[in-house]
PDB file of N, CA and C in Angstrom:
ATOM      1  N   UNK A   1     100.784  99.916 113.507  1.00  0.00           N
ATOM      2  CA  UNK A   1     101.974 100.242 114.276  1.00  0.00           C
ATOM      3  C   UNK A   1     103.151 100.567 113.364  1.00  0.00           C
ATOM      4  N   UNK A   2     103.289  99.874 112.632  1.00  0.00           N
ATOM      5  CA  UNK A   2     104.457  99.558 111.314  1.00  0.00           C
ATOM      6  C   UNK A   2     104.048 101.779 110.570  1.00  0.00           C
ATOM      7  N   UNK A   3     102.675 102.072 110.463  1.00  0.00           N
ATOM      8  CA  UNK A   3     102.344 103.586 110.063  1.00  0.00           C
ATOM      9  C   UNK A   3     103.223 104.292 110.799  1.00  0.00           C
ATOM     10  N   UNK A   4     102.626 104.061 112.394  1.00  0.00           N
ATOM     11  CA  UNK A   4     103.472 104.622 113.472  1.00  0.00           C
ATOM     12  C   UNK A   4     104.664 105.082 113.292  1.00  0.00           C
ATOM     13  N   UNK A   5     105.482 103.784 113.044  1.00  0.00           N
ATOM     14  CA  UNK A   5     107.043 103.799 113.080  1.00  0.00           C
ATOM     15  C   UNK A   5     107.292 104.637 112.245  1.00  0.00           C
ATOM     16  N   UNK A   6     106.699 104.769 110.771  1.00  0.00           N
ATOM     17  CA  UNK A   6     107.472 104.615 109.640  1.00  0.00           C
ATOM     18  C   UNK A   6     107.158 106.513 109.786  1.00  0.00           C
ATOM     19  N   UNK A   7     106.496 107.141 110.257  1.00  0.00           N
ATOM     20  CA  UNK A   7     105.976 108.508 110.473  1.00  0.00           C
ATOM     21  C   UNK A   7     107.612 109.335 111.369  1.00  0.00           C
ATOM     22  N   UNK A   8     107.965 108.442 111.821  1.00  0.00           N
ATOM     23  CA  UNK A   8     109.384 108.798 112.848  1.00  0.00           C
ATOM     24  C   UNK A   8     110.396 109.339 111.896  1.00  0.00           C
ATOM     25  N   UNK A   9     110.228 110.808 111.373  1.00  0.00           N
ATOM     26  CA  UNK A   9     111.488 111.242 110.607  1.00  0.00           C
ATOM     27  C   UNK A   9     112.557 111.629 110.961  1.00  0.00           C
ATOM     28  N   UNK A  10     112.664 111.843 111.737  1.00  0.00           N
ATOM     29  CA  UNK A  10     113.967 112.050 112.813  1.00  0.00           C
ATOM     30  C   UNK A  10     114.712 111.422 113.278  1.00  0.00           C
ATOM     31  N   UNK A  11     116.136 111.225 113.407  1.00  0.00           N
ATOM     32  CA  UNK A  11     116.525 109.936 114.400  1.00  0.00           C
ATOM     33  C   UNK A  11     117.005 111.624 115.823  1.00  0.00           C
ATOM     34  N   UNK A  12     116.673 110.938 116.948  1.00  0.00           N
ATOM     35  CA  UNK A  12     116.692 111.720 117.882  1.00  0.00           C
ATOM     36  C   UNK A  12     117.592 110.903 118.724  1.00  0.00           C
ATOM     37  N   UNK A  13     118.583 110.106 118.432  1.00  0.00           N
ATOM     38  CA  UNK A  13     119.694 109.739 119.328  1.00  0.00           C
ATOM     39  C   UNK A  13     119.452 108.854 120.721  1.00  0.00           C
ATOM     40  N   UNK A  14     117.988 108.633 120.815  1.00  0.00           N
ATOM     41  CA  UNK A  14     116.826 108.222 121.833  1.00  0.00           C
ATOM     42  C   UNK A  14     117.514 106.204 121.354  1.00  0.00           C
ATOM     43  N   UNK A  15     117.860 105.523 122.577  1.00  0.00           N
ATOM     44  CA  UNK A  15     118.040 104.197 122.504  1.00  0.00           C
ATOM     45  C   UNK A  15     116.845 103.178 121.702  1.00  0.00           C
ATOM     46  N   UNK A  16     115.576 103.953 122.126  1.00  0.00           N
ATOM     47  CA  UNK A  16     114.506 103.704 121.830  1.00  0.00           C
ATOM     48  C   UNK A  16     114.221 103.725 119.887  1.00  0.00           C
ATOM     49  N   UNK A  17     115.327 104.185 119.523  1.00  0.00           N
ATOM     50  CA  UNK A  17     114.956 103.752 117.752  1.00  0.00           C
ATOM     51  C   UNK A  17     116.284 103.114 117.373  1.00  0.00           C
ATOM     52  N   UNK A  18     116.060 102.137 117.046  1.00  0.00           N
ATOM     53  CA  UNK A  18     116.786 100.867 116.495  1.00  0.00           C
ATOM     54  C   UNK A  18     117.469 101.691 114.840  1.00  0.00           C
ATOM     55  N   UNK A  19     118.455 101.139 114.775  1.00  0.00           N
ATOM     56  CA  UNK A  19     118.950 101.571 113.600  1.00  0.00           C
ATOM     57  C   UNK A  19     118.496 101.110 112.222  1.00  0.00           C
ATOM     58  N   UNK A  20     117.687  99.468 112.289  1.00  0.00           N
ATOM     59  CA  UNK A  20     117.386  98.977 111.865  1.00  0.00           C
ATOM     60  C   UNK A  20     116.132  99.840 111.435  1.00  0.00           C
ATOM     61  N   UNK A  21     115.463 100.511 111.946  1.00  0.00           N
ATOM     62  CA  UNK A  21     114.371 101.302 111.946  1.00  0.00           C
ATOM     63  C   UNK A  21     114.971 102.099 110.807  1.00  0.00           C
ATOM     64  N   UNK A  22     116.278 102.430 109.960  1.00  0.00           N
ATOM     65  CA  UNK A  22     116.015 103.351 108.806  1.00  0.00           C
ATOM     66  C   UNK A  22     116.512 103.004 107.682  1.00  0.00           C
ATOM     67  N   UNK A  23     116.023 101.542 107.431  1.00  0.00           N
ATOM     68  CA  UNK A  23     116.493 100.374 106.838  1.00  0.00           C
ATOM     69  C   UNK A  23     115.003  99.799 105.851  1.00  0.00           C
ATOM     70  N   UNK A  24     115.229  99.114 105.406  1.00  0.00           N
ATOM     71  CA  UNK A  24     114.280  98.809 104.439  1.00  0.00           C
ATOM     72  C   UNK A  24     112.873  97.730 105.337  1.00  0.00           C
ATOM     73  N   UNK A  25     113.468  97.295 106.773  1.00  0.00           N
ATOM     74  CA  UNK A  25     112.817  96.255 107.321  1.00  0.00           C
ATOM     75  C   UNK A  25     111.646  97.092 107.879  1.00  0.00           C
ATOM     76  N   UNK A  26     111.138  97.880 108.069  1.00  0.00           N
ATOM     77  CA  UNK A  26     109.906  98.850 108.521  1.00  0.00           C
ATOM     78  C   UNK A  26     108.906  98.455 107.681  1.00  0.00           C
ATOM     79  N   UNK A  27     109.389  98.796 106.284  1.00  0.00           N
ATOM     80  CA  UNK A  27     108.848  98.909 104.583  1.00  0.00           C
ATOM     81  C   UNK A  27     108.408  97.671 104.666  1.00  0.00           C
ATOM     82  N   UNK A  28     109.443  96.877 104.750  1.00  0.00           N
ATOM     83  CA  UNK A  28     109.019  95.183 104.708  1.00  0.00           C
ATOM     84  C   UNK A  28     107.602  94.275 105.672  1.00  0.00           C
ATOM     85  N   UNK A  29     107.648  95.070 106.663  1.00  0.00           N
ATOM     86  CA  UNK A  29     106.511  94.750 107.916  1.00  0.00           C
ATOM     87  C   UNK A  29     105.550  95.402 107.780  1.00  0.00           C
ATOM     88  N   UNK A  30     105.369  96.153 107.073  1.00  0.00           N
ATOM     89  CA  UNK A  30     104.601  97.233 106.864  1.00  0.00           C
ATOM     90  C   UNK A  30     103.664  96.636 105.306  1.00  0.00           C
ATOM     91  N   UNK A  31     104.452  95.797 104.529  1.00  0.00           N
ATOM     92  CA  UNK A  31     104.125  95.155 103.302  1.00  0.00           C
ATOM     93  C   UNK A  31     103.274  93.539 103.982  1.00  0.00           C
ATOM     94  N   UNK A  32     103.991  93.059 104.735  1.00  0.00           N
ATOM     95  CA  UNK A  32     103.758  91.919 105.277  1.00  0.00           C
ATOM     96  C   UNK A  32     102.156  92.137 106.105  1.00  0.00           C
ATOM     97  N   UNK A  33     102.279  93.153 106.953  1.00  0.00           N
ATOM     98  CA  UNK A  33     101.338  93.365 107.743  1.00  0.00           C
ATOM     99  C   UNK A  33      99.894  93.857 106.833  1.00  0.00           C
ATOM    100  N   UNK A  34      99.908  94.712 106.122  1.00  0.00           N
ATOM    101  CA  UNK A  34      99.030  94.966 104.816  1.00  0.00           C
ATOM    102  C   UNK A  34      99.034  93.771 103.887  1.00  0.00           C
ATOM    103  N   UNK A  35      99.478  93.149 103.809  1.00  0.00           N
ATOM    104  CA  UNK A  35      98.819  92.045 102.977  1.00  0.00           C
ATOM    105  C   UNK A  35      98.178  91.048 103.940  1.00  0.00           C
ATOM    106  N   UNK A  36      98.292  90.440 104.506  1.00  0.00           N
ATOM    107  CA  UNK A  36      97.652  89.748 106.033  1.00  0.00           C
ATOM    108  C   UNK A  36      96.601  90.801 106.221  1.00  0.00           C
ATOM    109  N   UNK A  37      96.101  91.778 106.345  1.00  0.00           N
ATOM    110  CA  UNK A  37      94.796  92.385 106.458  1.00  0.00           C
ATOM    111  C   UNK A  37      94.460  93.064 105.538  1.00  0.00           C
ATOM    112  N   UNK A  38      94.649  92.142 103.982  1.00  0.00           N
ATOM    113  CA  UNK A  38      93.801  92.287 103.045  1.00  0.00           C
ATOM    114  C   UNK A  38      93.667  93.560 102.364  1.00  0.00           C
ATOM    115  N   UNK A  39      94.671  94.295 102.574  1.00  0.00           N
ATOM    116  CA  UNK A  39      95.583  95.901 102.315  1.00  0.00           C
ATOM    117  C   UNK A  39      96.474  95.659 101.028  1.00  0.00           C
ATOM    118  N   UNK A  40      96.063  95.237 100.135  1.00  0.00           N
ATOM    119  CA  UNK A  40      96.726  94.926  98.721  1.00  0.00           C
ATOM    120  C   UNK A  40      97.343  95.953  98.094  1.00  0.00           C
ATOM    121  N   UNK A  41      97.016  97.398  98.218  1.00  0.00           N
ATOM    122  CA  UNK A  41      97.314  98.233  97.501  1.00  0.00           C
ATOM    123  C   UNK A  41      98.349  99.091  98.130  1.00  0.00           C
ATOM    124  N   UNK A  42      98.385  99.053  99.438  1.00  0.00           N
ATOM    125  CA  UNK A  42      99.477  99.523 100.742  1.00  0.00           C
ATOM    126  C   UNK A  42     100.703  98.540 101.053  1.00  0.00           C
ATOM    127  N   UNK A  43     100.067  97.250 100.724  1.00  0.00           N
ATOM    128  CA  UNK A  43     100.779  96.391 100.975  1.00  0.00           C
ATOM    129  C   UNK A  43     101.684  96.390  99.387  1.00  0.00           C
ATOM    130  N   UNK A  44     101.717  96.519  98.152  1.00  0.00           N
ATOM    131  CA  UNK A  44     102.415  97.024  97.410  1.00  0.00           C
ATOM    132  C   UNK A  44     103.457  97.961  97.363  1.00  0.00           C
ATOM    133  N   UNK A  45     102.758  98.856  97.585  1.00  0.00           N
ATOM    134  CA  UNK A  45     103.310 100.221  97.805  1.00  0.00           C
ATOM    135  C   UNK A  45     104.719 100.154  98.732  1.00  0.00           C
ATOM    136  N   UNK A  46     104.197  99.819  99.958  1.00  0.00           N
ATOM    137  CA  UNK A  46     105.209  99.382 100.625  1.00  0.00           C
ATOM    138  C   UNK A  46     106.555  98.071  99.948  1.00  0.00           C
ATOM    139  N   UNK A  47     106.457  97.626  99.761  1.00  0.00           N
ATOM    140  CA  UNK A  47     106.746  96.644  99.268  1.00  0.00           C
ATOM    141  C   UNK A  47     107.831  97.070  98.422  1.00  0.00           C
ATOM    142  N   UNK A  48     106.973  97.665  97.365  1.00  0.00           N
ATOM    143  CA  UNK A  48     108.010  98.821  96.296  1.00  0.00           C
ATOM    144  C   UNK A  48     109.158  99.416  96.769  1.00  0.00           C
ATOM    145  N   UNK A  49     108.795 100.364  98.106  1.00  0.00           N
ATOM    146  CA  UNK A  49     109.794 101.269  98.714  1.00  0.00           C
ATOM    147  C   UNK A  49     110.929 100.055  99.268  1.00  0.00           C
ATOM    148  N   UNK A  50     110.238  98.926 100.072  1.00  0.00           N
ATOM    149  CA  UNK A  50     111.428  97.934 100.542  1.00  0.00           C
ATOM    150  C   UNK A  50     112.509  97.727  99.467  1.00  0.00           C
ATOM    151  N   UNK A  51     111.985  97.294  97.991  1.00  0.00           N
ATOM    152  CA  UNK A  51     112.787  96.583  96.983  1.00  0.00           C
ATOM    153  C   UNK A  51     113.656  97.682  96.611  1.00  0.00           C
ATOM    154  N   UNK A  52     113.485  98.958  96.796  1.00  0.00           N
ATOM    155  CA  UNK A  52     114.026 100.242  96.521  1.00  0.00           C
ATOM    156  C   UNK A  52     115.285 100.310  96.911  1.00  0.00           C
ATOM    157  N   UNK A  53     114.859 100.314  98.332  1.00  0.00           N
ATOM    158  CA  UNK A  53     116.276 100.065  99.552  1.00  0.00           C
ATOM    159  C   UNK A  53     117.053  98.863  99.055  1.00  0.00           C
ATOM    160  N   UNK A  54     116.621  97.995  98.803  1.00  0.00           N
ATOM    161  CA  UNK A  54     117.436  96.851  99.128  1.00  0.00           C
ATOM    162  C   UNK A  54     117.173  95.869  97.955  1.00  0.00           C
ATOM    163  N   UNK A  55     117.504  96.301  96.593  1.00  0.00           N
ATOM    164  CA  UNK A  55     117.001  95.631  95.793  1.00  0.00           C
ATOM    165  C   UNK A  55     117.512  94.493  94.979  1.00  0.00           C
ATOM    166  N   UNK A  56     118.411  94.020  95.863  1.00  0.00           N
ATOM    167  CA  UNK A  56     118.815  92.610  95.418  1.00  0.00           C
ATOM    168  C   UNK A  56     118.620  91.570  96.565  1.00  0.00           C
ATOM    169  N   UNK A  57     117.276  91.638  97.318  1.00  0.00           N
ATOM    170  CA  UNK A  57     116.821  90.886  98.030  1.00  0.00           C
ATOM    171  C   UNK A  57     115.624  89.955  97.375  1.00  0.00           C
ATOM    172  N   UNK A  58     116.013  88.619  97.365  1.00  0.00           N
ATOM    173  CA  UNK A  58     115.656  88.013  96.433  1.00  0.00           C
ATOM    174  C   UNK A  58     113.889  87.627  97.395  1.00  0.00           C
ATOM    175  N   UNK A  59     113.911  87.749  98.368  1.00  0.00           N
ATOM    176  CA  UNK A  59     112.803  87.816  99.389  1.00  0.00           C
ATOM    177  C   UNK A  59     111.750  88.737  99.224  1.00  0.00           C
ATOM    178  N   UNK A  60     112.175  90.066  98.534  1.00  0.00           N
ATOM    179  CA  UNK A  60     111.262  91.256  99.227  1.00  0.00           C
ATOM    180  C   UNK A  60     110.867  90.762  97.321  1.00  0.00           C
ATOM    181  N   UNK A  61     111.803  90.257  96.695  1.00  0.00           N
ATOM    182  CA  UNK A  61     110.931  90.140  95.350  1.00  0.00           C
ATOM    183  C   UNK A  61     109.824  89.372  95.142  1.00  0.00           C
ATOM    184  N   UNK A  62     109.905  87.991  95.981  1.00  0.00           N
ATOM    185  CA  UNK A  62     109.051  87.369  95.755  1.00  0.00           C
ATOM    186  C   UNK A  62     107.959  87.576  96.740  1.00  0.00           C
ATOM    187  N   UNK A  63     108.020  88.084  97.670  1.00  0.00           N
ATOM    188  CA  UNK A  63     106.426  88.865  98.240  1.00  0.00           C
ATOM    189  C   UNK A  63     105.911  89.873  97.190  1.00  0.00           C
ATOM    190  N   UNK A  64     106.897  90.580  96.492  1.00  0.00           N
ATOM    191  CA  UNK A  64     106.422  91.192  95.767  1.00  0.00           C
ATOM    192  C   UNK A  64     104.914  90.940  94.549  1.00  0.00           C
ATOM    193  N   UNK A  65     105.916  89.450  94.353  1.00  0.00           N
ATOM    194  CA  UNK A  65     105.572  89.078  93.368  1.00  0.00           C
ATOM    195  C   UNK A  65     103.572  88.307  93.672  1.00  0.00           C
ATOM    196  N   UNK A  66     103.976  87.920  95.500  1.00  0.00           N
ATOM    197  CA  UNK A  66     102.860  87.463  95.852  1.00  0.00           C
ATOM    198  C   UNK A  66     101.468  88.323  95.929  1.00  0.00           C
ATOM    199  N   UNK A  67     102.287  89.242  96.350  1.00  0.00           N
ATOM    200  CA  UNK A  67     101.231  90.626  96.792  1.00  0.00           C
ATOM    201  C   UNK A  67     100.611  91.215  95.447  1.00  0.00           C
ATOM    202  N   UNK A  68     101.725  91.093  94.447  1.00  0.00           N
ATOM    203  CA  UNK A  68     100.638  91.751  93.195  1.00  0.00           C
ATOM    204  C   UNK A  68      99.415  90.826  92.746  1.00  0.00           C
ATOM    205  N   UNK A  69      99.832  89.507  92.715  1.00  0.00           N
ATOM    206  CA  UNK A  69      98.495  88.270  92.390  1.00  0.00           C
ATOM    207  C   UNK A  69      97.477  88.151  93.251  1.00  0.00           C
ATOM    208  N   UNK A  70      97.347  89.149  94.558  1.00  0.00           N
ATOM    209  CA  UNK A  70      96.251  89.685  95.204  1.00  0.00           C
ATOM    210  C   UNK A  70      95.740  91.293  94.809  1.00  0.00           C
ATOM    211  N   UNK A  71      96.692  92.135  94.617  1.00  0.00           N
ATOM    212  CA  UNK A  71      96.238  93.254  94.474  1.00  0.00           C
ATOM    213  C   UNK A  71      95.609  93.374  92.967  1.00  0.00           C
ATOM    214  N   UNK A  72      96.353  92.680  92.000  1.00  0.00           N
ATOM    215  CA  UNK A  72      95.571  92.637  90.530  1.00  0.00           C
ATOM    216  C   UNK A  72      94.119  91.883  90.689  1.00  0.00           C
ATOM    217  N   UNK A  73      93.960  90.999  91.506  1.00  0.00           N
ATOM    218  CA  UNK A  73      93.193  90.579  91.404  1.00  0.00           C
ATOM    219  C   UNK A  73      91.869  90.910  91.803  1.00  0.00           C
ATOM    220  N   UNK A  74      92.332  91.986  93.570  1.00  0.00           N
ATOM    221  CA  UNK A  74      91.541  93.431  93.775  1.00  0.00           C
ATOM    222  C   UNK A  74      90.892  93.918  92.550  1.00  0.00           C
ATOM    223  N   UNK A  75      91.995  94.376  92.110  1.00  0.00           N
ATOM    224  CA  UNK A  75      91.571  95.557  91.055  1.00  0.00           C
ATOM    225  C   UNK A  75      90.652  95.274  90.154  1.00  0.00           C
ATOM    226  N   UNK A  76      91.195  93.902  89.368  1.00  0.00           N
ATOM    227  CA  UNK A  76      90.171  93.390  88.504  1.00  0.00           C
ATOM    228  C   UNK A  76      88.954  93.209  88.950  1.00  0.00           C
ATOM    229  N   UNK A  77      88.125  92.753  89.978  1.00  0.00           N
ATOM    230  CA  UNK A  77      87.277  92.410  90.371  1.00  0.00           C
ATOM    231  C   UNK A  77      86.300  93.839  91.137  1.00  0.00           C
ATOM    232  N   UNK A  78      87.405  94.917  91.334  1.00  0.00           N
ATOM    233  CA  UNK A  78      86.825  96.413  91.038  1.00  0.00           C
ATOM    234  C   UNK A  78      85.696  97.042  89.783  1.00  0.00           C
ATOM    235  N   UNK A  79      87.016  96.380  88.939  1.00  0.00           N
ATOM    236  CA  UNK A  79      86.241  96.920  87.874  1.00  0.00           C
ATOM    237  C   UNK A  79      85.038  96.314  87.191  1.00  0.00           C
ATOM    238  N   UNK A  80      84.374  95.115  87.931  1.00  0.00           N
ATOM    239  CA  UNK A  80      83.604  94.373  87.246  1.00  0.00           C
ATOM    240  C   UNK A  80      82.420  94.679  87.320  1.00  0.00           C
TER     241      UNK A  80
END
C-alpha cells in the first residue's frame, strides 16, 4: 500500500491526500513495512530516502541502523 501511495506524483488538491503524504513519513512506513516482511533491501532503500528528507531525525537513524544488521546479514549469507 505504502508502493501505492508513494507512486502518487501529483498533489491534485483532492482532500483525499494528506499533506503529510509529501513528507518523509510515506518513506518511513514504507521502510517499517519492508522490514517486517523480511524486505531488507527495500526496506533500506527506503529508509535512506526518509533520512534524506529529514535528516536530523534521530529515529529514522536508528531503524536505519536496525535494518542494515538484517540486510548485511541478507547479503552475507547470499554470498555463501
Amino acid at each position: 500500500m505504502t508502493e501505492k501511495a508513494l507512486a502518487i506524483t501529483e498533489k491534485t488538491g483532492s482532500y483525499l491526500l494528506e499533506t503529510d503524504s509529501w513528507g518523509y513519513e510515506l518513506y518511513d512506513l514504507a521502510a517499517i513495512c519492508c522490514y517486517r516482511l523480511g524486505m531488507y533491501e527495500k526496506a533500506h532503500n527506503y529508509a535512506l530516502i526518509a533520512i534524506k528528507m529529514e535528516p536530523d531525525d534521530i529515529r529514522l537513524k536508528r531503524n536505519l541502523e536496525l535494518i542494515d544488521i538484517k540486510y548485511n546479514a541478507a547479503l552475507e549469507s547470499s554470498h555463501e
